[in-house]
N, C-alpha and C. Protein backbone atom coordinates (compact mmCIF):
# COMPACT_ATOMS: atom_id res chain seq x y z
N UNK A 1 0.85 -1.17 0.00
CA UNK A 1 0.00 0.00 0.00
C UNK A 1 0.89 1.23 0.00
N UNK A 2 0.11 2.23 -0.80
CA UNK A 2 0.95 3.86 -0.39
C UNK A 2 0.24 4.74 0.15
N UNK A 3 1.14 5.31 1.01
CA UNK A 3 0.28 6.64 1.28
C UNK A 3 0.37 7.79 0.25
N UNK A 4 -0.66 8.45 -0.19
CA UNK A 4 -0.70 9.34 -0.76
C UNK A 4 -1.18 10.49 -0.17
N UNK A 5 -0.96 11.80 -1.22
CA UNK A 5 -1.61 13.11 -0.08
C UNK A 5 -3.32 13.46 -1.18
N UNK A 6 -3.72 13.94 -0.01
CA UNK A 6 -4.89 14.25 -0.58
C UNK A 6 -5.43 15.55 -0.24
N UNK A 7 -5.05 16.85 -0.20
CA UNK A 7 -5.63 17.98 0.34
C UNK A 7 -4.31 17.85 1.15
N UNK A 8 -4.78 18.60 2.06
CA UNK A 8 -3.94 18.76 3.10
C UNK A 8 -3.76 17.28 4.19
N UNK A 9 -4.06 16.48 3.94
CA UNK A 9 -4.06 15.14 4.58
C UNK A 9 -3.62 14.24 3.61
N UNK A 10 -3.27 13.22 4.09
CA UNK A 10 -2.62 11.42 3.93
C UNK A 10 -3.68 10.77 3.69
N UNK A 11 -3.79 9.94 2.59
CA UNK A 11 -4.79 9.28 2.28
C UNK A 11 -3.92 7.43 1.95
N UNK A 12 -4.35 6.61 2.29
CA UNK A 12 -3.99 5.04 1.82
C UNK A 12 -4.85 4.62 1.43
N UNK A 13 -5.21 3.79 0.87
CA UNK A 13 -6.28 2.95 0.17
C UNK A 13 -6.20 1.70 0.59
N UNK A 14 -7.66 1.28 1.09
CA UNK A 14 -7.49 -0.13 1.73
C UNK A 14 -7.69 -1.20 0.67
N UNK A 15 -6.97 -2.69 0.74
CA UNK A 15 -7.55 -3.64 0.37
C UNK A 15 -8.50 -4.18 0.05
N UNK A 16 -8.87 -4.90 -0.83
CA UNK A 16 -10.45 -5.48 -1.10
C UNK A 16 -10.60 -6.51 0.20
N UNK A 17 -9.69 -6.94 0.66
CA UNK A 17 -9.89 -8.02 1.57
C UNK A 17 -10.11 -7.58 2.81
N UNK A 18 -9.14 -6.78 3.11
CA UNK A 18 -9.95 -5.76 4.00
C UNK A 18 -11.11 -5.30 4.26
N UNK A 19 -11.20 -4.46 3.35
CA UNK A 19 -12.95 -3.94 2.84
C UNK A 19 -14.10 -5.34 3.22
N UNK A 20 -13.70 -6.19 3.04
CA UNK A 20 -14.80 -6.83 2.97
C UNK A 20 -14.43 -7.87 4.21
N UNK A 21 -13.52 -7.59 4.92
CA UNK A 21 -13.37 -8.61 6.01
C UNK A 21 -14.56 -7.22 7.16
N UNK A 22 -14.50 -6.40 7.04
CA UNK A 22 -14.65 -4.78 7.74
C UNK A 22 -16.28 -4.74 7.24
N UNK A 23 -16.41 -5.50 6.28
CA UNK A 23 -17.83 -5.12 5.94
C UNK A 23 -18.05 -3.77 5.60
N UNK A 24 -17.11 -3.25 5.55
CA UNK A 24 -17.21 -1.60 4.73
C UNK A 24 -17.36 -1.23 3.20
N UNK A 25 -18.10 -0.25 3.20
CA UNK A 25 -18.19 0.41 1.56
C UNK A 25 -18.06 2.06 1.75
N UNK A 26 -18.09 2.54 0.39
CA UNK A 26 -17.87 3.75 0.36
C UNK A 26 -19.18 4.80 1.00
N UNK A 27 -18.49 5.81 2.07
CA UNK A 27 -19.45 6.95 2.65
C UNK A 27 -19.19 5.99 4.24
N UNK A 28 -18.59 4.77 4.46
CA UNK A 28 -19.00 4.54 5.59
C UNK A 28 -17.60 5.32 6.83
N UNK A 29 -18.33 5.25 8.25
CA UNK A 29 -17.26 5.85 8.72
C UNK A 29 -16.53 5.09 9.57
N UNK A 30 -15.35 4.90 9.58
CA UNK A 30 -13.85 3.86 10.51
C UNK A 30 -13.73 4.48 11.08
N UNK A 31 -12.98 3.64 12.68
CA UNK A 31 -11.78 3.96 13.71
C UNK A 31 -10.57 3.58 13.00
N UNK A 32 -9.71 4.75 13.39
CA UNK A 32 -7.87 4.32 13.15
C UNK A 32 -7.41 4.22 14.61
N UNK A 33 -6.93 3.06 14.90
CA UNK A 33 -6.80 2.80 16.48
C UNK A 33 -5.42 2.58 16.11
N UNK A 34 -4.08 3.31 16.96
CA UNK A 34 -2.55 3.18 17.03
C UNK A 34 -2.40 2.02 17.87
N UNK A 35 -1.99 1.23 17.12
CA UNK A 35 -1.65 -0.66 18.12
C UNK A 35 -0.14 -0.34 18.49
N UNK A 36 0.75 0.24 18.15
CA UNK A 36 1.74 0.60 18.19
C UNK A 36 2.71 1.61 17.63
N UNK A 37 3.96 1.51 17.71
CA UNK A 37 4.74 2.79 17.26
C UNK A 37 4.88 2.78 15.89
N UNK A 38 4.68 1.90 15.21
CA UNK A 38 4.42 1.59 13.75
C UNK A 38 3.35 1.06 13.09
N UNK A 39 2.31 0.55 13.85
CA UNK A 39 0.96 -0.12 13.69
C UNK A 39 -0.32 0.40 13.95
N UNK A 40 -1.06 0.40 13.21
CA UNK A 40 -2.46 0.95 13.43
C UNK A 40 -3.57 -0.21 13.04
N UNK A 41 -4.76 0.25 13.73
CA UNK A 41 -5.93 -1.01 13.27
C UNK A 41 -6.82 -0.17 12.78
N UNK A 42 -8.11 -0.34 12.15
CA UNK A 42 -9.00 0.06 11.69
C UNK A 42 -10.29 -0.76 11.96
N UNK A 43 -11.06 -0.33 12.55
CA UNK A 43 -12.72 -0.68 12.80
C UNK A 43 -13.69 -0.19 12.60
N UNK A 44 -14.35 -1.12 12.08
CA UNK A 44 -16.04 -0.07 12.26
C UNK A 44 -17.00 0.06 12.91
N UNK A 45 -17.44 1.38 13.11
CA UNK A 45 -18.41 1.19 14.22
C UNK A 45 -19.76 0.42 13.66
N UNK A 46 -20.20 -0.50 15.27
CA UNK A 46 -21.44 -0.76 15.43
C UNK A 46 -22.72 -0.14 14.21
N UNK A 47 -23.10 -0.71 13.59
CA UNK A 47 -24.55 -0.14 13.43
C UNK A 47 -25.78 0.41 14.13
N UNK A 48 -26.76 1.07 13.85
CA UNK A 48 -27.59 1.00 14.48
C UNK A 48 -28.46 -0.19 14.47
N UNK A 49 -28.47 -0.97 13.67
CA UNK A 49 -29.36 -2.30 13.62
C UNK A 49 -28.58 -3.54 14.63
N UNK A 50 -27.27 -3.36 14.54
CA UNK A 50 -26.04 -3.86 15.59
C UNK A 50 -26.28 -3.77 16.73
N UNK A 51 -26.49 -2.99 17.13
CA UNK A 51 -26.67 -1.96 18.47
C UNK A 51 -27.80 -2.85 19.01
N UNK A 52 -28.58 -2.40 18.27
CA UNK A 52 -29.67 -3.07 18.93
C UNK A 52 -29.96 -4.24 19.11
N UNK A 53 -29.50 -5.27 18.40
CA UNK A 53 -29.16 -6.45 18.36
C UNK A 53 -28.46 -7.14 19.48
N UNK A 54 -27.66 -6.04 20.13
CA UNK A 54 -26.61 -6.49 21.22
C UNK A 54 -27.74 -6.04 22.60
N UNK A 55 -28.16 -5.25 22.15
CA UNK A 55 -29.20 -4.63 23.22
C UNK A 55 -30.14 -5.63 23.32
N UNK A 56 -31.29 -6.21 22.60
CA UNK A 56 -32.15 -7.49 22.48
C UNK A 56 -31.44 -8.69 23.11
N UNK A 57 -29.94 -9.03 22.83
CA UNK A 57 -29.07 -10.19 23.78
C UNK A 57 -29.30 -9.94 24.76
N UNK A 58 -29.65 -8.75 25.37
CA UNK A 58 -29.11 -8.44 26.87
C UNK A 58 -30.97 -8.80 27.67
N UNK A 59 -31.83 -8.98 26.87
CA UNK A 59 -33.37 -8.82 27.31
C UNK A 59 -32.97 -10.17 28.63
N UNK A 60 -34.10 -10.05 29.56
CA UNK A 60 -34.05 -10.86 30.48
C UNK A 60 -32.62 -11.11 31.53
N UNK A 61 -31.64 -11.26 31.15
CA UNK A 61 -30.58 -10.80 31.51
C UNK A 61 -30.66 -10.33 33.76
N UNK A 62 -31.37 -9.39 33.90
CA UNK A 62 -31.46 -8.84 35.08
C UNK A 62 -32.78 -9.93 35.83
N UNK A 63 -32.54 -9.61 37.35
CA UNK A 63 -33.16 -11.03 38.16
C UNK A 63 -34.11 -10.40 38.51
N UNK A 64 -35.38 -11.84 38.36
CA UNK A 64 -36.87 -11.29 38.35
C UNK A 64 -37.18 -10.29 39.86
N UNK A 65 -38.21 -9.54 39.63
CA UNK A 65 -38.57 -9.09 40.08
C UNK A 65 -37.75 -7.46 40.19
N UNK A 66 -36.72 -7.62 39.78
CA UNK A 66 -35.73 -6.05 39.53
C UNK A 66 -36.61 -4.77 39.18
N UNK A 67 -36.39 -4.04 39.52
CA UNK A 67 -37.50 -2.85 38.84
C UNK A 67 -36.18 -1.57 39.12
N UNK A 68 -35.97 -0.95 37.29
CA UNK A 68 -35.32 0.07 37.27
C UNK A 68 -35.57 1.38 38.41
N UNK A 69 -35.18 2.13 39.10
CA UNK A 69 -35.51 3.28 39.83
C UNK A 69 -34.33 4.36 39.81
N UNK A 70 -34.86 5.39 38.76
CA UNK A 70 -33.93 5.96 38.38
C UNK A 70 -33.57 7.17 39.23
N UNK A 71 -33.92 7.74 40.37
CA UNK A 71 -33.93 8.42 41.74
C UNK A 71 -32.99 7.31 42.47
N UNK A 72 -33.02 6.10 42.61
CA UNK A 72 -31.65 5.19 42.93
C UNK A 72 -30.96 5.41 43.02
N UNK A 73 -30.70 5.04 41.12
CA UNK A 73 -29.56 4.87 40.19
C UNK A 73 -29.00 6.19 40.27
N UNK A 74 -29.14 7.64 40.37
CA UNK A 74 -28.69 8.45 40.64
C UNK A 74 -28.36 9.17 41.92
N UNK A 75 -28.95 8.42 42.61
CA UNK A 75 -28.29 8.18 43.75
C UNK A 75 -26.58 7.90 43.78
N UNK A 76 -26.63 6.96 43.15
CA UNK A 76 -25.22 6.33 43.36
C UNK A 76 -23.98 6.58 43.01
């Protein structure tokens, strides 16, 4: 890969294998996470359909009879 300039910024171009290990296409938006002094990762965020998906895992989850109380919870 190269870096190239693009405007006033560095631009690289990712892999197809990448791209599609990332499930990414064009307009979408990445993390550049520094793994090290020479290494970086790239991720994508969650969806909103994701999100919620992880949110629906979580249903039932808390022990019966629990009841949110948000005067509590801010309590704490």
């Amino acid at each position: 890969m190269r870096v190239a300039k693009w405007g006033n910024s560095l631009a690289v171009r990712l892999p197809k294998g990448i791209v599609d290990e990332l499930g990414i296409s064009d307009g979408d938006d990445v993390t550049l996470r520094i793994l090290g002094p020479r290494e970086f990762g790239v991720e994508r965020p969650l969806s909103v359909e994701e999100h919620l998906q992880r949110l629906r895992g979580l249903r039932g989850v808390m022990p019966g009879g629990y009841r949110f109380d948000r005067e509590d919870a801010n309590e704490r």
